[in-house]
PDB file of N, CA and C in Angstrom:
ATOM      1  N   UNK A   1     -21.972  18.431  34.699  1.00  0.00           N
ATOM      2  CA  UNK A   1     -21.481  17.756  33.510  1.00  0.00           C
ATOM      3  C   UNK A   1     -22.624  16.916  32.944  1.00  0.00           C
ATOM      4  N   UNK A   2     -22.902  17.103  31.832  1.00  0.00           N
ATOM      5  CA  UNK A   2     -23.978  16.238  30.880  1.00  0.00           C
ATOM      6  C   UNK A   2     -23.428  14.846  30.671  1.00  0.00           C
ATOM      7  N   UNK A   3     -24.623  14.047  30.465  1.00  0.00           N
ATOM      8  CA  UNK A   3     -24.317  12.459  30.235  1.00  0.00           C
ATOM      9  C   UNK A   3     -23.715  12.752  28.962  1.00  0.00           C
ATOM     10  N   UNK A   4     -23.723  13.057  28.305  1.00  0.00           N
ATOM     11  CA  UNK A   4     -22.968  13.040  26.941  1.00  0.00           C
ATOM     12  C   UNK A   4     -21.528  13.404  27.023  1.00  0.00           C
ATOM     13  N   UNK A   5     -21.423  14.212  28.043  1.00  0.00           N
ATOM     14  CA  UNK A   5     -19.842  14.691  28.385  1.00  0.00           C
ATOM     15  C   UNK A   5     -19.384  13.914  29.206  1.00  0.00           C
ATOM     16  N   UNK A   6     -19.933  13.079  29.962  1.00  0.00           N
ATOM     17  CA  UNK A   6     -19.387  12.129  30.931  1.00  0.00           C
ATOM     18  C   UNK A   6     -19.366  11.196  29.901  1.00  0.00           C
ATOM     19  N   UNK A   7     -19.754  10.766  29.200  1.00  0.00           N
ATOM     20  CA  UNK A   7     -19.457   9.397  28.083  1.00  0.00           C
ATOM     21  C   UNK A   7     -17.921   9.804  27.432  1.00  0.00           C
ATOM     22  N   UNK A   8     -18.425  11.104  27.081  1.00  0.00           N
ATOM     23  CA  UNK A   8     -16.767  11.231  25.757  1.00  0.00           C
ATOM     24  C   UNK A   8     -15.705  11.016  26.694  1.00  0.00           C
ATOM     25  N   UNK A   9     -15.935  11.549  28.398  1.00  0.00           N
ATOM     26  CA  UNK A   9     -15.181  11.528  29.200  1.00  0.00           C
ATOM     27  C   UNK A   9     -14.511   9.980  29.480  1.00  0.00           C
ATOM     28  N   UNK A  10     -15.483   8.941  29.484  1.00  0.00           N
ATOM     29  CA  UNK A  10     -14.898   7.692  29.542  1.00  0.00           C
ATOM     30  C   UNK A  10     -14.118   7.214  28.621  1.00  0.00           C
ATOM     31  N   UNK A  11     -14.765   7.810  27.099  1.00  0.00           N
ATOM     32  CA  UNK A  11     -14.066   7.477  26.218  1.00  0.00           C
ATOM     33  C   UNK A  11     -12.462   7.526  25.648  1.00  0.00           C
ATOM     34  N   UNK A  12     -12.746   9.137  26.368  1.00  0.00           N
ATOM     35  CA  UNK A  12     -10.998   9.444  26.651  1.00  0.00           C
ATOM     36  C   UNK A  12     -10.125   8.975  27.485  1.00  0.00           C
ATOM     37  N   UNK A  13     -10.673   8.445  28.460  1.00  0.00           N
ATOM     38  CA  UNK A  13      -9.855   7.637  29.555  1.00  0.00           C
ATOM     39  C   UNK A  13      -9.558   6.113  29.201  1.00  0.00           C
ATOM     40  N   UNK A  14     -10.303   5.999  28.170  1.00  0.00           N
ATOM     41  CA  UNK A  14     -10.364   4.384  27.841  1.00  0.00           C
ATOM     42  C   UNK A  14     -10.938   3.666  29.169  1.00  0.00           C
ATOM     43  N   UNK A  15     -11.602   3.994  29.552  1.00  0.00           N
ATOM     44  CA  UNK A  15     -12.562   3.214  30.755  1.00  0.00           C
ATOM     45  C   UNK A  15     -12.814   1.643  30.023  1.00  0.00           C
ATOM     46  N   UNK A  16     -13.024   0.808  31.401  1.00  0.00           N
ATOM     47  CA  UNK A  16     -13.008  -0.732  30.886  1.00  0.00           C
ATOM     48  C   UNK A  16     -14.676  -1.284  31.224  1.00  0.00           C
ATOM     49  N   UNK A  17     -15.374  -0.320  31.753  1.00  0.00           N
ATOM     50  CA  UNK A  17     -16.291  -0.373  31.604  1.00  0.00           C
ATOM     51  C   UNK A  17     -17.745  -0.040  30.957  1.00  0.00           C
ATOM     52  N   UNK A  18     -16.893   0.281  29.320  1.00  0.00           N
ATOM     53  CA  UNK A  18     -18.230   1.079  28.366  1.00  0.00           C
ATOM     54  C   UNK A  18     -18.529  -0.251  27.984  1.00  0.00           C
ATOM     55  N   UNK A  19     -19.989   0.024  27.663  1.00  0.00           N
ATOM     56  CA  UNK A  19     -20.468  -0.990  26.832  1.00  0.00           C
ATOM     57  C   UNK A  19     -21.402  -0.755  25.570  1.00  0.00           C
ATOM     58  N   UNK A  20     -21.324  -1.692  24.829  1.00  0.00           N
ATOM     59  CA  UNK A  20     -21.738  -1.424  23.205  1.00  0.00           C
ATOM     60  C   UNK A  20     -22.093  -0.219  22.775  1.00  0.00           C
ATOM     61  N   UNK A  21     -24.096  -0.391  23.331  1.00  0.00           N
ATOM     62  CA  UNK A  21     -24.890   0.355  23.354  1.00  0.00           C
ATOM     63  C   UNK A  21     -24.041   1.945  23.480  1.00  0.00           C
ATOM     64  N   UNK A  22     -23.063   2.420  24.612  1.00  0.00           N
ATOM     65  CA  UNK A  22     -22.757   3.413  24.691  1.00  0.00           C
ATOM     66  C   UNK A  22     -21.512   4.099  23.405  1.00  0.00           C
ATOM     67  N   UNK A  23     -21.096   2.897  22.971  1.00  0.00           N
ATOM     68  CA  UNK A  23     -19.859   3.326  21.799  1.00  0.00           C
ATOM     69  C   UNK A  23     -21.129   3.402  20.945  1.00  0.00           C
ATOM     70  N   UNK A  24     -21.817   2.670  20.011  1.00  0.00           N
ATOM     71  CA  UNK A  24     -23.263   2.831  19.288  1.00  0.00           C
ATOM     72  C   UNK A  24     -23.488   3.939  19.171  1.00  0.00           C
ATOM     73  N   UNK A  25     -23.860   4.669  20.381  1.00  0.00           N
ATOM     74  CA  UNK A  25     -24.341   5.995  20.462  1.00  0.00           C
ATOM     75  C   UNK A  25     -23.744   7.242  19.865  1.00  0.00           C
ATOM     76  N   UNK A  26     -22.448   7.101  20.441  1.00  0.00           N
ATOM     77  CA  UNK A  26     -21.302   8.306  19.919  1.00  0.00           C
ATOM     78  C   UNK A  26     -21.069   8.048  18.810  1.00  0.00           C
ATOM     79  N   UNK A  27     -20.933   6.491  17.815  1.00  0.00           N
ATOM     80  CA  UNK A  27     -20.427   6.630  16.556  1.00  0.00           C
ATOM     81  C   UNK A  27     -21.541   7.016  15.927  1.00  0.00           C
ATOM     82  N   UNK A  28     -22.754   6.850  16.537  1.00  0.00           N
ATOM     83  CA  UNK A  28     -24.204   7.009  15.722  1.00  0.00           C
ATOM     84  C   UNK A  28     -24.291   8.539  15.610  1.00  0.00           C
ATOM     85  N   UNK A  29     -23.962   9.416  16.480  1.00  0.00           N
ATOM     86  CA  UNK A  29     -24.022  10.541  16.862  1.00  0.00           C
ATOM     87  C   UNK A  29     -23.234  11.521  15.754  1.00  0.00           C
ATOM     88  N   UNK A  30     -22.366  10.647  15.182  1.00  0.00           N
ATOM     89  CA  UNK A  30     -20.943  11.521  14.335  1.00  0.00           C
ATOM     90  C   UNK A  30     -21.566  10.894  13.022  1.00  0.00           C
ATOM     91  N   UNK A  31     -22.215  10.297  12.346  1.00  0.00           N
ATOM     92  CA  UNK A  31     -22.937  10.115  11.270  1.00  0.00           C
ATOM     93  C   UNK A  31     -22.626   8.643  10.765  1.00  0.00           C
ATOM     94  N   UNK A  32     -22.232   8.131  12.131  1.00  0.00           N
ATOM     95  CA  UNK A  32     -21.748   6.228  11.412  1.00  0.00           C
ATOM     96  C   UNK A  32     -23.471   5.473  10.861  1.00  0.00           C
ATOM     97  N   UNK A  33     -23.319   4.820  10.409  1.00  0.00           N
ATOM     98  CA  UNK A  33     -24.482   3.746  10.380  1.00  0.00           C
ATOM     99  C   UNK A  33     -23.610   2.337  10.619  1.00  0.00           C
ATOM    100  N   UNK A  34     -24.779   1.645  11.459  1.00  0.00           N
ATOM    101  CA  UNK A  34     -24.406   0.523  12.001  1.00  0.00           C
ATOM    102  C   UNK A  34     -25.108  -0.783  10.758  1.00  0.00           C
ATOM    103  N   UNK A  35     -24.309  -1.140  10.708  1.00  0.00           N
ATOM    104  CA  UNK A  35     -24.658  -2.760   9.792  1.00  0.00           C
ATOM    105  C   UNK A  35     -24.420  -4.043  10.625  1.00  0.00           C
ATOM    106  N   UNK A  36     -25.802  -4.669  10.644  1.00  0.00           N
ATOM    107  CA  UNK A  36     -25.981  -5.574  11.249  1.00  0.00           C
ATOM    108  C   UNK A  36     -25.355  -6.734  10.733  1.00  0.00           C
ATOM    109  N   UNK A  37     -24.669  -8.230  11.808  1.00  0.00           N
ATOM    110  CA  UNK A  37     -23.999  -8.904  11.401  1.00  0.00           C
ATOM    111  C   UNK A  37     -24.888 -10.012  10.248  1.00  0.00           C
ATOM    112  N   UNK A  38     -23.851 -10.920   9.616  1.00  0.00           N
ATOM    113  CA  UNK A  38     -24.848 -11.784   9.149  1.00  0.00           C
ATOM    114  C   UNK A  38     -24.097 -12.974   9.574  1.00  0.00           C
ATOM    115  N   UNK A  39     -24.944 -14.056   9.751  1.00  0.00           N
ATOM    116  CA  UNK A  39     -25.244 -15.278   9.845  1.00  0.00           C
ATOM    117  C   UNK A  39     -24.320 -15.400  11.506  1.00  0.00           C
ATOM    118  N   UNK A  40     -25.129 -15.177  12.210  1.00  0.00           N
ATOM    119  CA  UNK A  40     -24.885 -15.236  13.632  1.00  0.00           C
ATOM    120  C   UNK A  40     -23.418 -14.954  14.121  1.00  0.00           C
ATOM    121  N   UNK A  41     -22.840 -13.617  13.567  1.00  0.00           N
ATOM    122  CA  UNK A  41     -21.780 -13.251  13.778  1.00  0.00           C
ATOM    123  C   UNK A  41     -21.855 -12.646  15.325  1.00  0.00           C
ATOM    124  N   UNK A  42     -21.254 -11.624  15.675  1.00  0.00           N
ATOM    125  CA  UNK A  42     -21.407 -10.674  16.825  1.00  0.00           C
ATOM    126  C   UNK A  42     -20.741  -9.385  16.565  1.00  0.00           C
ATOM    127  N   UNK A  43     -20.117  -9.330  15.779  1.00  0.00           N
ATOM    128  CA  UNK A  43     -19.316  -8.288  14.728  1.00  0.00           C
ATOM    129  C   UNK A  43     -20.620  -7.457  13.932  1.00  0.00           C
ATOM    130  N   UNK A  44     -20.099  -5.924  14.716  1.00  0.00           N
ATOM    131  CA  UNK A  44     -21.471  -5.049  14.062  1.00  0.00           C
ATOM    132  C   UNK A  44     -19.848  -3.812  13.398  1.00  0.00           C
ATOM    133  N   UNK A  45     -20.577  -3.893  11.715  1.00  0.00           N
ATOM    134  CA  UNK A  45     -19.464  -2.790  11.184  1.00  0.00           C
ATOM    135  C   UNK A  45     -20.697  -1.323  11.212  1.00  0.00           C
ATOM    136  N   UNK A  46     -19.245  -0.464  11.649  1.00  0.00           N
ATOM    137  CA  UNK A  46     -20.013   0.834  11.884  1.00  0.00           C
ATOM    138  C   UNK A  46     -19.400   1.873  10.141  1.00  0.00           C
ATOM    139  N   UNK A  47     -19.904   2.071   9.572  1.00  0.00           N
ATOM    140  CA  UNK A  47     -19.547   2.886   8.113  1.00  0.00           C
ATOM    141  C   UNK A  47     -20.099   4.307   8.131  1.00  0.00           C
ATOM    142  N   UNK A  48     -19.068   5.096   7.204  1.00  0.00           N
ATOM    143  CA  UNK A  48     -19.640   6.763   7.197  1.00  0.00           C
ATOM    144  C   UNK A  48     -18.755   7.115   5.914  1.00  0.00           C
ATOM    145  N   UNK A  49     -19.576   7.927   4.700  1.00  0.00           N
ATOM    146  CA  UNK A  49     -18.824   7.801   3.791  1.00  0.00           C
ATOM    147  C   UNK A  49     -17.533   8.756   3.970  1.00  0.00           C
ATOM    148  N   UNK A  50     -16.417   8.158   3.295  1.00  0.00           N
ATOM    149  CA  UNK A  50     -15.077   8.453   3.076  1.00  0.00           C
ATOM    150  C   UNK A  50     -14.388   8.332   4.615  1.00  0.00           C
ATOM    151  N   UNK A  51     -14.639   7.718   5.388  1.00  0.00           N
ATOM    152  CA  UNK A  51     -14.229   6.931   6.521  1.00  0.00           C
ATOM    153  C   UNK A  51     -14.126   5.930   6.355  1.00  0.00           C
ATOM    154  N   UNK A  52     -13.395   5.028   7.059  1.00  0.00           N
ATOM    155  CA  UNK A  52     -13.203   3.758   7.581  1.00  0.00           C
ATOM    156  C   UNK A  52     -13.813   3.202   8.348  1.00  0.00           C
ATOM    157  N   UNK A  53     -13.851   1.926   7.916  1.00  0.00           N
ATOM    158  CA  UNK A  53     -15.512   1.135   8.747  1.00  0.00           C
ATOM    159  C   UNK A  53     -14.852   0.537   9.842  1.00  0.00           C
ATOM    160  N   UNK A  54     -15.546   0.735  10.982  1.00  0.00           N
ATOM    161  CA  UNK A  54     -15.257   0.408  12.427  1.00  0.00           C
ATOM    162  C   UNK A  54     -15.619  -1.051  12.756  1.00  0.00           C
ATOM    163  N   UNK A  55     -15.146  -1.946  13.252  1.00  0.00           N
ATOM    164  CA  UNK A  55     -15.702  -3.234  13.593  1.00  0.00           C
ATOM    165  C   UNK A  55     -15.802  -3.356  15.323  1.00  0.00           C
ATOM    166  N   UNK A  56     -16.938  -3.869  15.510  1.00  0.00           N
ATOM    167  CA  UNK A  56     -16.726  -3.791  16.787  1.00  0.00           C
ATOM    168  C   UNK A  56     -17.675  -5.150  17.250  1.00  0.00           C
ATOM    169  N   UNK A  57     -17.228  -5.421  18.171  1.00  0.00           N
ATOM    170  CA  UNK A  57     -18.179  -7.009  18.714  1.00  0.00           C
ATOM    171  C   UNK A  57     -18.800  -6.776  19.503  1.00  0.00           C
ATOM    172  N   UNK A  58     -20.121  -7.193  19.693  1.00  0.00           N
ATOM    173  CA  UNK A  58     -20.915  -7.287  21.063  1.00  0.00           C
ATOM    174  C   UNK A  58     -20.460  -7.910  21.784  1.00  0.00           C
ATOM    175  N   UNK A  59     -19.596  -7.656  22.699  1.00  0.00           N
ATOM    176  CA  UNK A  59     -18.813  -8.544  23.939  1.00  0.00           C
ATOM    177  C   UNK A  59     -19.319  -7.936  24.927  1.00  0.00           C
ATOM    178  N   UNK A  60     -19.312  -7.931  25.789  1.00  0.00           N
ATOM    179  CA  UNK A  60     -18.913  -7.130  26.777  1.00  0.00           C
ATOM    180  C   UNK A  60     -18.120  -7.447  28.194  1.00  0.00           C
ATOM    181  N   UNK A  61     -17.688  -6.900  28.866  1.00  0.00           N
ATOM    182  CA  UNK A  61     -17.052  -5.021  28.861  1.00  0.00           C
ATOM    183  C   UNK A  61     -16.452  -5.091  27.161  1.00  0.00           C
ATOM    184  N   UNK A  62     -16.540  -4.127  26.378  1.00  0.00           N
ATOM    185  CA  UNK A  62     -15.695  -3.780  25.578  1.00  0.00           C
ATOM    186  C   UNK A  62     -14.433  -4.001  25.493  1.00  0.00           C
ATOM    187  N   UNK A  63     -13.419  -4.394  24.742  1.00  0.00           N
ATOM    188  CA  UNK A  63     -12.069  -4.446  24.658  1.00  0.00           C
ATOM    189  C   UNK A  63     -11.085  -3.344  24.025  1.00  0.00           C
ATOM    190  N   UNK A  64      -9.799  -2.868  24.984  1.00  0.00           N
ATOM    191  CA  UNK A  64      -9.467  -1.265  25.072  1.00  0.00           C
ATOM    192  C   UNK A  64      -9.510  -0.836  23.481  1.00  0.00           C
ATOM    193  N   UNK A  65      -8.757  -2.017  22.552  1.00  0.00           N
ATOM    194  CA  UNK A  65      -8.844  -1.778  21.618  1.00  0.00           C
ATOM    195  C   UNK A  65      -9.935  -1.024  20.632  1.00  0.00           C
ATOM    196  N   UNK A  66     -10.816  -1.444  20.995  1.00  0.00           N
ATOM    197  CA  UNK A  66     -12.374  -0.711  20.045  1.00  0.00           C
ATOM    198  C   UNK A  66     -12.319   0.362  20.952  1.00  0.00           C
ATOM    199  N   UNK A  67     -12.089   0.461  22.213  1.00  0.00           N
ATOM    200  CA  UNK A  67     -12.459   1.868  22.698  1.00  0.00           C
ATOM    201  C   UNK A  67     -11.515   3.330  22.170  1.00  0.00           C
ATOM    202  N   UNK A  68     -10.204   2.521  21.714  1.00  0.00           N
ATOM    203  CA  UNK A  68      -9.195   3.208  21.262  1.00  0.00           C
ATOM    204  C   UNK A  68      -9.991   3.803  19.707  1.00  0.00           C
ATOM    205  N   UNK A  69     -10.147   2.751  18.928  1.00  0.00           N
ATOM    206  CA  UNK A  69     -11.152   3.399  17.884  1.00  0.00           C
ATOM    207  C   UNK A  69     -12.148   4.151  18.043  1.00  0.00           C
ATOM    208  N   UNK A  70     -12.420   4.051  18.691  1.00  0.00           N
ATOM    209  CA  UNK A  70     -13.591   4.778  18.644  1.00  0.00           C
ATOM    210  C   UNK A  70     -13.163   6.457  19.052  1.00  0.00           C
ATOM    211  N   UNK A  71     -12.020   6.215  20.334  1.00  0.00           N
ATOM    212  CA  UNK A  71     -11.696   7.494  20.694  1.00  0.00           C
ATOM    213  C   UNK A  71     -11.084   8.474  19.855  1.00  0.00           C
ATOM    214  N   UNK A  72     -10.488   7.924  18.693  1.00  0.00           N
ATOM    215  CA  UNK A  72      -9.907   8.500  17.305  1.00  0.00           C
ATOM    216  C   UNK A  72     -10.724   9.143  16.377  1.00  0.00           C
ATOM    217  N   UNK A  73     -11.689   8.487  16.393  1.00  0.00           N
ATOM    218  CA  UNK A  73     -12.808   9.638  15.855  1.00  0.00           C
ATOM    219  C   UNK A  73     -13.385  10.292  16.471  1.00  0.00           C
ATOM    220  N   UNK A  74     -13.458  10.564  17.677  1.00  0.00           N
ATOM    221  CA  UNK A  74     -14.400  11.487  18.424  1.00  0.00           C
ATOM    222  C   UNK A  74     -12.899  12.566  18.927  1.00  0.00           C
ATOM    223  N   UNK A  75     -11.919  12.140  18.514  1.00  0.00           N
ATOM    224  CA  UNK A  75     -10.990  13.609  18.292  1.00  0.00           C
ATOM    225  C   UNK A  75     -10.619  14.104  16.985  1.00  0.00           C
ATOM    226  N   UNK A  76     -10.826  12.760  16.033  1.00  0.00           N
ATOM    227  CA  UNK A  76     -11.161  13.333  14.462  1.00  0.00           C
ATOM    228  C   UNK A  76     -12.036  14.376  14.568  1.00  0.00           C
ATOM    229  N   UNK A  77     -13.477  13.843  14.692  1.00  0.00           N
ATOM    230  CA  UNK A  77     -14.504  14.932  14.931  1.00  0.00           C
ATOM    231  C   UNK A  77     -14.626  16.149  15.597  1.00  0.00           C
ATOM    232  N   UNK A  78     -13.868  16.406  16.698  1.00  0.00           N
ATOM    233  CA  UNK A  78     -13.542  17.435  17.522  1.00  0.00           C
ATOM    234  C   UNK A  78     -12.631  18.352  16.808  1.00  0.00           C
ATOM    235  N   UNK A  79     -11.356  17.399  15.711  1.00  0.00           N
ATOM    236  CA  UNK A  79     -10.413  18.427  15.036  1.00  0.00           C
ATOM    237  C   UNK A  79     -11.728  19.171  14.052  1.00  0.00           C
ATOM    238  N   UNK A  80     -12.461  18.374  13.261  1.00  0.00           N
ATOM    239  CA  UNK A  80     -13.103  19.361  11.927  1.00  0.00           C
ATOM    240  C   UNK A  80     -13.844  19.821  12.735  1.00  0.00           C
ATOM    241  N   UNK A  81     -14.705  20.003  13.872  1.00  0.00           N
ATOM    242  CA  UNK A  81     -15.049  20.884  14.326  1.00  0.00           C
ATOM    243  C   UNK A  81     -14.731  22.404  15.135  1.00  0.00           C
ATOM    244  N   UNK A  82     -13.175  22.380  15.015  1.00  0.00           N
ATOM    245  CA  UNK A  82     -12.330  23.477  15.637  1.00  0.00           C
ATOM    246  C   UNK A  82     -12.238  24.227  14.288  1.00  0.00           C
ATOM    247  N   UNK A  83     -11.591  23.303  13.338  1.00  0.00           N
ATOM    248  CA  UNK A  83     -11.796  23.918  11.797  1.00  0.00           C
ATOM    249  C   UNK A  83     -12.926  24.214  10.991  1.00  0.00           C
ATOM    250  N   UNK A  84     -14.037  23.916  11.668  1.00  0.00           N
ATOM    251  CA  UNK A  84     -14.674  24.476  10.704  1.00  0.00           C
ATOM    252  C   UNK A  84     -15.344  26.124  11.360  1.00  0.00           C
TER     253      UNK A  84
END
């Protein structure tokens, strides 16, 4: 199993141990761009046009909630990729 398949794998499980950097990756991967916070926020919005912008905090461990987002698009992405 590839690190990339073991990630989506956490992702689907909602694991309590992803962190930023690794959600970053996968939304970066599906065509998000990350926007950096301003004025010493910790809130990084993730945007992709005609999507909905993702908010997510540098906390860590992650909270299930953002992992839940995140996991919604990486089965969004999985549906247009069956369809296309």
């Amino acid at each position: 199993m590839s690190q990339w398949d073991k990630l989506l794998a956490k992702i689907y499980s909602l694991s309590k141990d992803l962190r930023f950097h690794e959600l970053r990756k996968v939304l970066e991967s599906y065509g998000y761009v990350m926007n950096a916070p301003k004025k010493g926020s910790s809130h990084y919005t993730f945007r992709k046009p005609g999507c909905q912008p993702i908010t997510i905090p540098k906390h860590e461990p992650i909270k299930r909630v953002y992992v839940e987002m995140v996991r919604q698009v990486v089965e969004s992405e999985a549906e247009n990729d069956e369809n296309s």
